[in-house]
N, C-alpha and C. Protein backbone atom coordinates (compact mmCIF):
# COMPACT_ATOMS: atom_id res chain seq x y z
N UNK A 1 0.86 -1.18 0.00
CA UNK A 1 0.00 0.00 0.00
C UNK A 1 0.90 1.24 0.00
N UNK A 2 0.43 2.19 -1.09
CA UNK A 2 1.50 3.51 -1.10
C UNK A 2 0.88 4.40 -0.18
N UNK A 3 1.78 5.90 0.10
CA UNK A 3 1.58 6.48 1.15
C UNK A 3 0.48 7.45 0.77
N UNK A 4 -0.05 7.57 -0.69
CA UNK A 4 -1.34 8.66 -1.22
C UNK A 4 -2.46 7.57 -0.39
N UNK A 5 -2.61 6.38 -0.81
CA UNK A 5 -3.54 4.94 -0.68
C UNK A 5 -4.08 5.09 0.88
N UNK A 6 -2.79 4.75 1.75
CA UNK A 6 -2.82 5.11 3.18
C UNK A 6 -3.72 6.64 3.74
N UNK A 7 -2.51 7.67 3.27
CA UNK A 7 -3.41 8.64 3.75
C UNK A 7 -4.99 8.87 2.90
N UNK A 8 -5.28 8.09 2.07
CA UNK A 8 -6.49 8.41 1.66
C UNK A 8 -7.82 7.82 2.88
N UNK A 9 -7.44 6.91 3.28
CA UNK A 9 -8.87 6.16 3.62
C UNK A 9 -9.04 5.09 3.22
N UNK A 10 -9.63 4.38 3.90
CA UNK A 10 -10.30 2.21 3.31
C UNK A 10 -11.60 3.00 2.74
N UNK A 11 -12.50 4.18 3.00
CA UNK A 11 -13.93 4.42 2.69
C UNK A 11 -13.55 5.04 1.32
N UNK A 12 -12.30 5.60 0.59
CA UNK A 12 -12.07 6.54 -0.15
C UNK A 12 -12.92 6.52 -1.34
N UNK A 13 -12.74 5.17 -1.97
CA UNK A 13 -12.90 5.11 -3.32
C UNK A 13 -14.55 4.61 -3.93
N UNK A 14 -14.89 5.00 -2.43
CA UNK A 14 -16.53 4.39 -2.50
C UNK A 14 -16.98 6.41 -2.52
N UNK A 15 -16.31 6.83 -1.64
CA UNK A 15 -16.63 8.08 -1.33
C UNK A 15 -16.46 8.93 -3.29
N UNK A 16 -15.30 8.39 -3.71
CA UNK A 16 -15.13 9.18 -4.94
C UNK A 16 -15.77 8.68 -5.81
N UNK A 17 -16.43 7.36 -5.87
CA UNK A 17 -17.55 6.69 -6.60
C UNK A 17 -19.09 7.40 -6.51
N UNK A 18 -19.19 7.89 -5.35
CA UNK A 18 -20.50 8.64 -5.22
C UNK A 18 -20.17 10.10 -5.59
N UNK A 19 -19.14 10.39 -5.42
CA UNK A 19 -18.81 12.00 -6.29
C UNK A 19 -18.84 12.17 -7.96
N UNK A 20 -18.69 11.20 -8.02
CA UNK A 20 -18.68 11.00 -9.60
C UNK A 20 -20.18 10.65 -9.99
N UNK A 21 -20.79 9.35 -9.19
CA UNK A 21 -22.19 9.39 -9.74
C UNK A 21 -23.12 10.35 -9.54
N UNK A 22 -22.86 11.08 -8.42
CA UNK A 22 -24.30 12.35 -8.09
C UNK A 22 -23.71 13.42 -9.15
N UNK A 23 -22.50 13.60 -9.29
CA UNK A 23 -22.09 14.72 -10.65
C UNK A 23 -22.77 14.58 -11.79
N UNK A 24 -22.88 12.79 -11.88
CA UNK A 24 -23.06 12.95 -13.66
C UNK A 24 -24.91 12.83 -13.39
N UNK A 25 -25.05 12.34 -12.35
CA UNK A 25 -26.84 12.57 -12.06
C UNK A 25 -27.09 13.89 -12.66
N UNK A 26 -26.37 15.24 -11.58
CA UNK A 26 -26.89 16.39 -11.96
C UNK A 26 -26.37 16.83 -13.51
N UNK A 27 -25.68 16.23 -14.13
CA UNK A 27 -25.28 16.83 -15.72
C UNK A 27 -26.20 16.09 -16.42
N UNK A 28 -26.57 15.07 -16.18
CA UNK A 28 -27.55 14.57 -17.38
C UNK A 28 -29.05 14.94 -16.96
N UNK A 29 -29.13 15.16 -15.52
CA UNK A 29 -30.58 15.92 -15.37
C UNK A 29 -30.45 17.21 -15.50
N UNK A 30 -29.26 17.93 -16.14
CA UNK A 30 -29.33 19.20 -16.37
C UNK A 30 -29.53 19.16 -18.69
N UNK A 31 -28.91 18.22 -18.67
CA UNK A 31 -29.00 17.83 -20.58
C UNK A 31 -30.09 17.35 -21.11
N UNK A 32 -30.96 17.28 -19.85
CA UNK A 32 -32.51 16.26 -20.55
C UNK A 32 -32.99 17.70 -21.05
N UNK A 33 -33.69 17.76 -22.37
CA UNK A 33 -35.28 18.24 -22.32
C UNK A 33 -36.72 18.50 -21.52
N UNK A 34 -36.93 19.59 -21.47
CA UNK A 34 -37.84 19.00 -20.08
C UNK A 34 -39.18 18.41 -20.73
N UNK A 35 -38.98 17.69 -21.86
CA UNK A 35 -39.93 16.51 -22.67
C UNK A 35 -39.16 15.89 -22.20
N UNK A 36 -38.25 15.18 -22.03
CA UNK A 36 -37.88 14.16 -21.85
C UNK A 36 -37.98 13.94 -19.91
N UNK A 37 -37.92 14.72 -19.54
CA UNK A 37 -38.07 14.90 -18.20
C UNK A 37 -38.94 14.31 -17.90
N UNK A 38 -40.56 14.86 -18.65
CA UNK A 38 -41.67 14.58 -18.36
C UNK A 38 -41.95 12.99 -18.83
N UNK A 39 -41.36 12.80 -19.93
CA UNK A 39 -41.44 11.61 -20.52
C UNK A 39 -41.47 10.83 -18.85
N UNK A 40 -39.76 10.87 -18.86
CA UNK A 40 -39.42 9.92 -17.95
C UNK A 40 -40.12 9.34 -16.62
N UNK A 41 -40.51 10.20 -16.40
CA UNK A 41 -42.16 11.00 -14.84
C UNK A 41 -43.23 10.18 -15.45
N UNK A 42 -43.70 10.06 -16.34
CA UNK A 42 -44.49 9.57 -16.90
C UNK A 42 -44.51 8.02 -17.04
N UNK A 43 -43.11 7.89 -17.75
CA UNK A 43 -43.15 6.23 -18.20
C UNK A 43 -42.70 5.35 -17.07
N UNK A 44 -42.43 6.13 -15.59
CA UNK A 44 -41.20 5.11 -14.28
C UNK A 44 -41.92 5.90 -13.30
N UNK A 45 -43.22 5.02 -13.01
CA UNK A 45 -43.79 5.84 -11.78
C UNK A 45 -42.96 6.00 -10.11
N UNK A 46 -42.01 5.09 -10.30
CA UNK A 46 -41.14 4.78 -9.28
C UNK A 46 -40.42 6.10 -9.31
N UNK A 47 -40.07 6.55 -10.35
CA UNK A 47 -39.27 7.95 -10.58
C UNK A 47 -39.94 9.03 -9.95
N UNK A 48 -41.24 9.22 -10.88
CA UNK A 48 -41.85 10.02 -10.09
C UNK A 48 -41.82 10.39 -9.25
N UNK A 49 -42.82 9.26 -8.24
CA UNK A 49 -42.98 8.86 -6.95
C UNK A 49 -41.21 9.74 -6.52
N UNK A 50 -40.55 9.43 -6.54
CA UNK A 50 -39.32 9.79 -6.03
C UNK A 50 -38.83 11.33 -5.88
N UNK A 51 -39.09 11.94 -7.12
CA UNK A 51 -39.20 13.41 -7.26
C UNK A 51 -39.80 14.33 -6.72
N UNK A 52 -41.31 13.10 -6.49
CA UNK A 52 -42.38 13.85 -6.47
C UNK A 52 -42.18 14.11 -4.68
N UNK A 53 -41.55 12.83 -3.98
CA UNK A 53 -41.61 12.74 -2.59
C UNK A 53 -40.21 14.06 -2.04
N UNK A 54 -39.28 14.39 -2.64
CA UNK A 54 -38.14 15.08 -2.64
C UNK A 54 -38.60 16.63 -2.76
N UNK A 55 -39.30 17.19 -3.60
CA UNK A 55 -40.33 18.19 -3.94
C UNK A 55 -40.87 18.40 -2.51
N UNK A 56 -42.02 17.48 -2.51
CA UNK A 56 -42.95 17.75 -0.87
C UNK A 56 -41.83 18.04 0.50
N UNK A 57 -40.66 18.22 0.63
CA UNK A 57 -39.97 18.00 1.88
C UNK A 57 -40.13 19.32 2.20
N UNK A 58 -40.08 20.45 1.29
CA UNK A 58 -40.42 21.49 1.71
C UNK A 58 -40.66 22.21 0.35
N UNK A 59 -42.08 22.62 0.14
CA UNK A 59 -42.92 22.94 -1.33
C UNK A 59 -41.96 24.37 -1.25
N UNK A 60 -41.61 25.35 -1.05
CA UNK A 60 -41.57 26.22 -0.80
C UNK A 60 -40.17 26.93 -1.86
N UNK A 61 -39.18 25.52 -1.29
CA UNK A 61 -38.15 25.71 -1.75
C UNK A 61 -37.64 24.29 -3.10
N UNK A 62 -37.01 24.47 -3.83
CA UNK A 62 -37.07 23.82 -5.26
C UNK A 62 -35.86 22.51 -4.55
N UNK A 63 -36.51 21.51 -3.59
CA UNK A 63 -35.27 20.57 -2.51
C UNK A 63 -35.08 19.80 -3.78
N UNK A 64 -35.08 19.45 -4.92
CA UNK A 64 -33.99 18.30 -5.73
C UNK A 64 -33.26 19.26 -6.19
N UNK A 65 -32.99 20.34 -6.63
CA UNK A 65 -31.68 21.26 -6.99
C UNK A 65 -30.84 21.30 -5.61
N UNK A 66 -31.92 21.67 -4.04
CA UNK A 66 -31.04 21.64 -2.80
C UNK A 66 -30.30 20.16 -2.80
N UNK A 67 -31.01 18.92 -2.79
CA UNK A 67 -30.66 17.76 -2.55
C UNK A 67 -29.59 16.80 -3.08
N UNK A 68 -29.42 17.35 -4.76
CA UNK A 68 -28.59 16.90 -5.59
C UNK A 68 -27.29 17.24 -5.52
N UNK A 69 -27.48 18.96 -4.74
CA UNK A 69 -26.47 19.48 -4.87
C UNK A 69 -25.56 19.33 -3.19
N UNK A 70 -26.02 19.04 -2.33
CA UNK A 70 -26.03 18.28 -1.20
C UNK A 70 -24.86 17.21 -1.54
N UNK A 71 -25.56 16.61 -1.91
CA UNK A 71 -24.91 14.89 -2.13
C UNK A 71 -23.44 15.14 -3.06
N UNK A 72 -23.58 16.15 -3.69
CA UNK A 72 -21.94 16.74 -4.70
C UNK A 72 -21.29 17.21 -3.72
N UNK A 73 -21.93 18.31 -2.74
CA UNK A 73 -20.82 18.79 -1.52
C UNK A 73 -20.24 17.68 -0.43
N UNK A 74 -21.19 16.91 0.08
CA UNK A 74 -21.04 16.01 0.81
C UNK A 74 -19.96 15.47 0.36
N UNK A 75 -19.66 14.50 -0.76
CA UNK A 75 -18.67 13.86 -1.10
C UNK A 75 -17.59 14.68 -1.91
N UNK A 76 -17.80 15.61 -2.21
CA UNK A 76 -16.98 16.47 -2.60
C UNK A 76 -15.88 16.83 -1.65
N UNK A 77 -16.50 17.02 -0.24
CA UNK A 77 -15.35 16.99 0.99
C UNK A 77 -15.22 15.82 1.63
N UNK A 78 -15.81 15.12 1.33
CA UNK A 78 -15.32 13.42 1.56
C UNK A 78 -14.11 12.62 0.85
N UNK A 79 -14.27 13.28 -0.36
CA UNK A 79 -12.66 12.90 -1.14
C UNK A 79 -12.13 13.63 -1.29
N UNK A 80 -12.10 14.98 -0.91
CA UNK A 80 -11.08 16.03 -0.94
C UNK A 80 -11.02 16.70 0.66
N UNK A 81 -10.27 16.28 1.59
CA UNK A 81 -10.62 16.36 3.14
C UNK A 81 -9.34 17.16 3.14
N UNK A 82 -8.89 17.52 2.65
CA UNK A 82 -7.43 18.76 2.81
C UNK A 82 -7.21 19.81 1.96
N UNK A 83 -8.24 19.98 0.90
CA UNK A 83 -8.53 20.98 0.47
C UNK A 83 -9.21 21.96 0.76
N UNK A 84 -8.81 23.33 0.90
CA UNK A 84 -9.09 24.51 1.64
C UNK A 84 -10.55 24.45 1.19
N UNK A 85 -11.45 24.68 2.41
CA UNK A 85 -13.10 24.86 1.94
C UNK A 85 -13.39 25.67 1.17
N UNK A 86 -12.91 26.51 1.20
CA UNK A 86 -12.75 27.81 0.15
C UNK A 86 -12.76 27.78 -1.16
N UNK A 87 -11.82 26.40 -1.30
CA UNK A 87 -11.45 26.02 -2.86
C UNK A 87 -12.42 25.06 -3.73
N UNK A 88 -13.40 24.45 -2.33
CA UNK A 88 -14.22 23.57 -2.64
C UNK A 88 -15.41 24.57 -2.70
N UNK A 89 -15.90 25.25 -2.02
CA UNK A 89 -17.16 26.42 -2.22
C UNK A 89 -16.63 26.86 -3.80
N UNK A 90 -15.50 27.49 -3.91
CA UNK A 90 -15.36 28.05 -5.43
C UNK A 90 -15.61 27.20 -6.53
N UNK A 91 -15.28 25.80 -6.45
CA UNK A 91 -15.78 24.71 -7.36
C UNK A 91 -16.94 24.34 -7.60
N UNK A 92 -17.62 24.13 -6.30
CA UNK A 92 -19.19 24.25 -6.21
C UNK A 92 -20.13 25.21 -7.04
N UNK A 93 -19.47 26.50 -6.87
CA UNK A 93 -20.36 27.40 -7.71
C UNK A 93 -19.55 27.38 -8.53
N UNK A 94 -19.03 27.14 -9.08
CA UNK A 94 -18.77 27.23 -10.82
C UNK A 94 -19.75 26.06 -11.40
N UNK A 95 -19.62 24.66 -10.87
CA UNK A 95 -20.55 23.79 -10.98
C UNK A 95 -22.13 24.04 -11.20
N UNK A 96 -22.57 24.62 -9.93
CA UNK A 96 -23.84 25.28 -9.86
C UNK A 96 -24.24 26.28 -11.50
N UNK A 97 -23.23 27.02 -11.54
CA UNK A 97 -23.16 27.84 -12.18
C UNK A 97 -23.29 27.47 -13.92
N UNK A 98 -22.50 26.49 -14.01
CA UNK A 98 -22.40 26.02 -15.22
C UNK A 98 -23.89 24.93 -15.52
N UNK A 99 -24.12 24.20 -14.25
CA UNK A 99 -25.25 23.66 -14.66
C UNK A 99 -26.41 24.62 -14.61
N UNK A 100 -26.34 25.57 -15.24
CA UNK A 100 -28.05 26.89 -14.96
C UNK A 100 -27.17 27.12 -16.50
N UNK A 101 -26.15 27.66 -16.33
CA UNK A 101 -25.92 28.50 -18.20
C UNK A 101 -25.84 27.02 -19.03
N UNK A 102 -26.12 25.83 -18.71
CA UNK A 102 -25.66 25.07 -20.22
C UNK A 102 -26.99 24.80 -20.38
N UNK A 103 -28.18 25.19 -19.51
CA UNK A 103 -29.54 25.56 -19.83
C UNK A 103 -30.60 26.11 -21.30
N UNK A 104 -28.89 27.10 -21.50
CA UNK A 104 -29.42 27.88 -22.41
C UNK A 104 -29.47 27.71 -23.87
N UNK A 105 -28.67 26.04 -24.21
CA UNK A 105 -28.73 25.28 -25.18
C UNK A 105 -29.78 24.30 -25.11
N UNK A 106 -30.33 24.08 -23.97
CA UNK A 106 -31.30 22.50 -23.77
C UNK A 106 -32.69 23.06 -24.29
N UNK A 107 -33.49 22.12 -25.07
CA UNK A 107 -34.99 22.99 -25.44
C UNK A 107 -35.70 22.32 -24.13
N UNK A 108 -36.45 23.62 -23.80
CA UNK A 108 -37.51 23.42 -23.01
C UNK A 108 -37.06 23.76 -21.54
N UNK A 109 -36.11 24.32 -21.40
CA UNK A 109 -34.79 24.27 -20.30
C UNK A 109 -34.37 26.02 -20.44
N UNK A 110 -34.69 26.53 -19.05
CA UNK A 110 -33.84 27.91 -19.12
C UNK A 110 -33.33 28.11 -17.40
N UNK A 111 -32.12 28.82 -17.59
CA UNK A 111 -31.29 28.98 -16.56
C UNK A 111 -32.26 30.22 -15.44
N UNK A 112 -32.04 29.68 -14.14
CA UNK A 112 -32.43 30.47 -13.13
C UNK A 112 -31.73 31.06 -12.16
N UNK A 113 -31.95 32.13 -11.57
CA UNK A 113 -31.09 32.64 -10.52
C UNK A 113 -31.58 31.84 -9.38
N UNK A 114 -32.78 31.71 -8.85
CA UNK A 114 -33.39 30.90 -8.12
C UNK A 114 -32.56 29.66 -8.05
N UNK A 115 -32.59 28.97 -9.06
CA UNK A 115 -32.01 27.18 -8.95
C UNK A 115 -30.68 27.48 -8.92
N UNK A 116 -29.77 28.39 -9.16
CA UNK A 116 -27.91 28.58 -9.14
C UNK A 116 -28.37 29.02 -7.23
N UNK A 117 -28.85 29.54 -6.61
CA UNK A 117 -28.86 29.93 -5.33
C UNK A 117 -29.27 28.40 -4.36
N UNK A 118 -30.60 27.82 -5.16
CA UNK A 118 -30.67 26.70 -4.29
C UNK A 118 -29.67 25.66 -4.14
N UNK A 119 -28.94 25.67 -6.03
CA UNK A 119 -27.81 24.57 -6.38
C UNK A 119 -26.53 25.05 -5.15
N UNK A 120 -26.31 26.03 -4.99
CA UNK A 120 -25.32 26.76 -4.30
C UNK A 120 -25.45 26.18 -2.75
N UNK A 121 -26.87 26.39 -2.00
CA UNK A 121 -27.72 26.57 -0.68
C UNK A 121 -27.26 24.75 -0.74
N UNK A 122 -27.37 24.17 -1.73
CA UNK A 122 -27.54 22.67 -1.17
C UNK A 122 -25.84 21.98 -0.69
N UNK A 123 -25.38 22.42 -2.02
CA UNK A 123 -24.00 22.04 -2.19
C UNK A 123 -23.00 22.60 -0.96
N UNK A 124 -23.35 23.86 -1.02
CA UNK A 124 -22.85 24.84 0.57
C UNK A 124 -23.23 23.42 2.03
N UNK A 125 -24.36 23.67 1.73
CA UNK A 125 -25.22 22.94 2.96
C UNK A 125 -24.20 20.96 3.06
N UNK A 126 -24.27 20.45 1.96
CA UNK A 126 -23.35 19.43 2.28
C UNK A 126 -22.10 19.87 2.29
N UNK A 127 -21.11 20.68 2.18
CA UNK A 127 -19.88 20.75 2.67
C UNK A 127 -19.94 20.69 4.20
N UNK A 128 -21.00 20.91 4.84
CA UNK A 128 -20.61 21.22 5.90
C UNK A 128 -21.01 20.55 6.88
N UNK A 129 -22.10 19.43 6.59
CA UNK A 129 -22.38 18.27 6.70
C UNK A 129 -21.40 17.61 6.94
N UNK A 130 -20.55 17.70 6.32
CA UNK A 130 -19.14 16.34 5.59
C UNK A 130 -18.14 17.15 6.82
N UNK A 131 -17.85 18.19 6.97
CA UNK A 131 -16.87 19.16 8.03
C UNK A 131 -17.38 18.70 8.89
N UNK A 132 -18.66 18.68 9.53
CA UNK A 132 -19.11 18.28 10.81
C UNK A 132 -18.69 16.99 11.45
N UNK A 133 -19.32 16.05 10.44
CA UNK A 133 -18.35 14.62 10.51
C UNK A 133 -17.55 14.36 10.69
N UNK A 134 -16.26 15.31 9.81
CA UNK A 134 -15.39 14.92 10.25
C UNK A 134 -14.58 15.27 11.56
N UNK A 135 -15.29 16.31 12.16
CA UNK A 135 -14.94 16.75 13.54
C UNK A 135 -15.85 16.35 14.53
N UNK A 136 -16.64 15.42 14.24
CA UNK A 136 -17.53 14.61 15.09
C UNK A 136 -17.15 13.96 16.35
N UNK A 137 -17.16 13.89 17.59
CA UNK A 137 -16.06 13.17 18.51
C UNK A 137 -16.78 11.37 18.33
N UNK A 138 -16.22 10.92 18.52
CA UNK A 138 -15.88 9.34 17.84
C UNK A 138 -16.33 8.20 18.95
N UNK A 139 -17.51 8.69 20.01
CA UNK A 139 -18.19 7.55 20.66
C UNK A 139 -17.19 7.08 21.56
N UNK A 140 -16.31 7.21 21.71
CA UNK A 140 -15.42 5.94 22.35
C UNK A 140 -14.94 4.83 21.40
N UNK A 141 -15.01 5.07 19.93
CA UNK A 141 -14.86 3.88 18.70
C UNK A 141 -13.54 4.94 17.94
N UNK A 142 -12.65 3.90 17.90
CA UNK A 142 -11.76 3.96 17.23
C UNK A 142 -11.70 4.70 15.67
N UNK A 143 -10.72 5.93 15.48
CA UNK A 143 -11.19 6.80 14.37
C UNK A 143 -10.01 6.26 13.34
N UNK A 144 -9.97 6.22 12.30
CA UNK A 144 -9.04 6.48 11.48
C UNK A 144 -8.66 7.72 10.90
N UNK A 145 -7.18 7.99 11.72
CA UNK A 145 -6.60 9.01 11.80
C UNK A 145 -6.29 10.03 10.16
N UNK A 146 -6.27 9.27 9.43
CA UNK A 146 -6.37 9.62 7.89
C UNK A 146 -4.64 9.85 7.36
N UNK A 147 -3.48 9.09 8.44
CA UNK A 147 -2.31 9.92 8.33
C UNK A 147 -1.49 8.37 8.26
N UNK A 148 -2.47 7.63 8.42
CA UNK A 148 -1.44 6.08 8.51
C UNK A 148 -1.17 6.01 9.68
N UNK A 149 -1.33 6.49 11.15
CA UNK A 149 -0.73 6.38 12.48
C UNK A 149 -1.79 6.01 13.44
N UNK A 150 -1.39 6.29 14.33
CA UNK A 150 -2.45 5.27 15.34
C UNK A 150 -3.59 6.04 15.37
N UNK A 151 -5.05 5.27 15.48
CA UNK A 151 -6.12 6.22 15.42
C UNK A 151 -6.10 6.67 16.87
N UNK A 152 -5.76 6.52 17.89
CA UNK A 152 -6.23 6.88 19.17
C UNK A 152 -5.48 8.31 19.24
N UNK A 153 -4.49 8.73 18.56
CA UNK A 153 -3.59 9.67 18.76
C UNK A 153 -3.85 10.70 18.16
């Protein structure tokens, strides 16, 4: 085992597996048509059902732009745990950002200030989720130190 491998984590590559799949979630639910959107709502009531239950958590506010973008921050500082938060908020909204302007090619699809604020509000909101965790005090259960050295230390 090399010393990147070590200091990464045994959880790492599951953690960068879900950074990669909730990314390409939000790029291809940002490339659909919103015919095809509807299609999809239509033909996979299971889908629906799913959207539709994510929506109701709070009508108020647009929670699958908050939620999607959640799950990108979350693991976003889950595989990047030494990168300045700063650098990860600036990535986030470019992300956010880029998924509202590539809007402006998709038919049926237009970019919002609203959804770049919620995409922002969610993604913000899991960084800090993931910070919390990791400064979580540890039960009395053994932590992995993230440095290759003893976890108790």
């Amino acid at each position: 085992m090399n010393e990147t491998t070590r200091r990464r984590g045994p959880g790492w590559w599951l953690h960068a597996l879900a950074l990669v799949l909730a990314a390409t979630v939000v790029v291809v639910a940002v490339l659909l048509p919103s015919s095809a959107l509807s299609s999809l709502r239509s033909d996979y009531p299971w889908f629906s059902r799913s959207i539709s239950w994510v929506e109701n958590l709070w009508p108020a506010v647009d929670m699958v732009h908050v939620v999607l973008f959640a799950v990108v921050g979350l693991f976003g500082r889950l595989v990047f745990p030494r990168q300045p938060l700063r650098v990860l908020v600036l990535w986030l909204l470019v992300f956010a950002a880029g998924s509202e302007l590539v809007q402006f090619v998709v038919p049926g699809r237009e970019p919002r200030w609203s959804d770049l604020v919620m995409d922002f509000v969610g993604g913000l909101g899991g960084l800090l989720l993931a910070n919390a965790r990791a400064r979580a005090p540890s039960n009395g259960r053994a932590r992995h130190s993230g440095e290759g050295g003893n976890p108790e230390s």
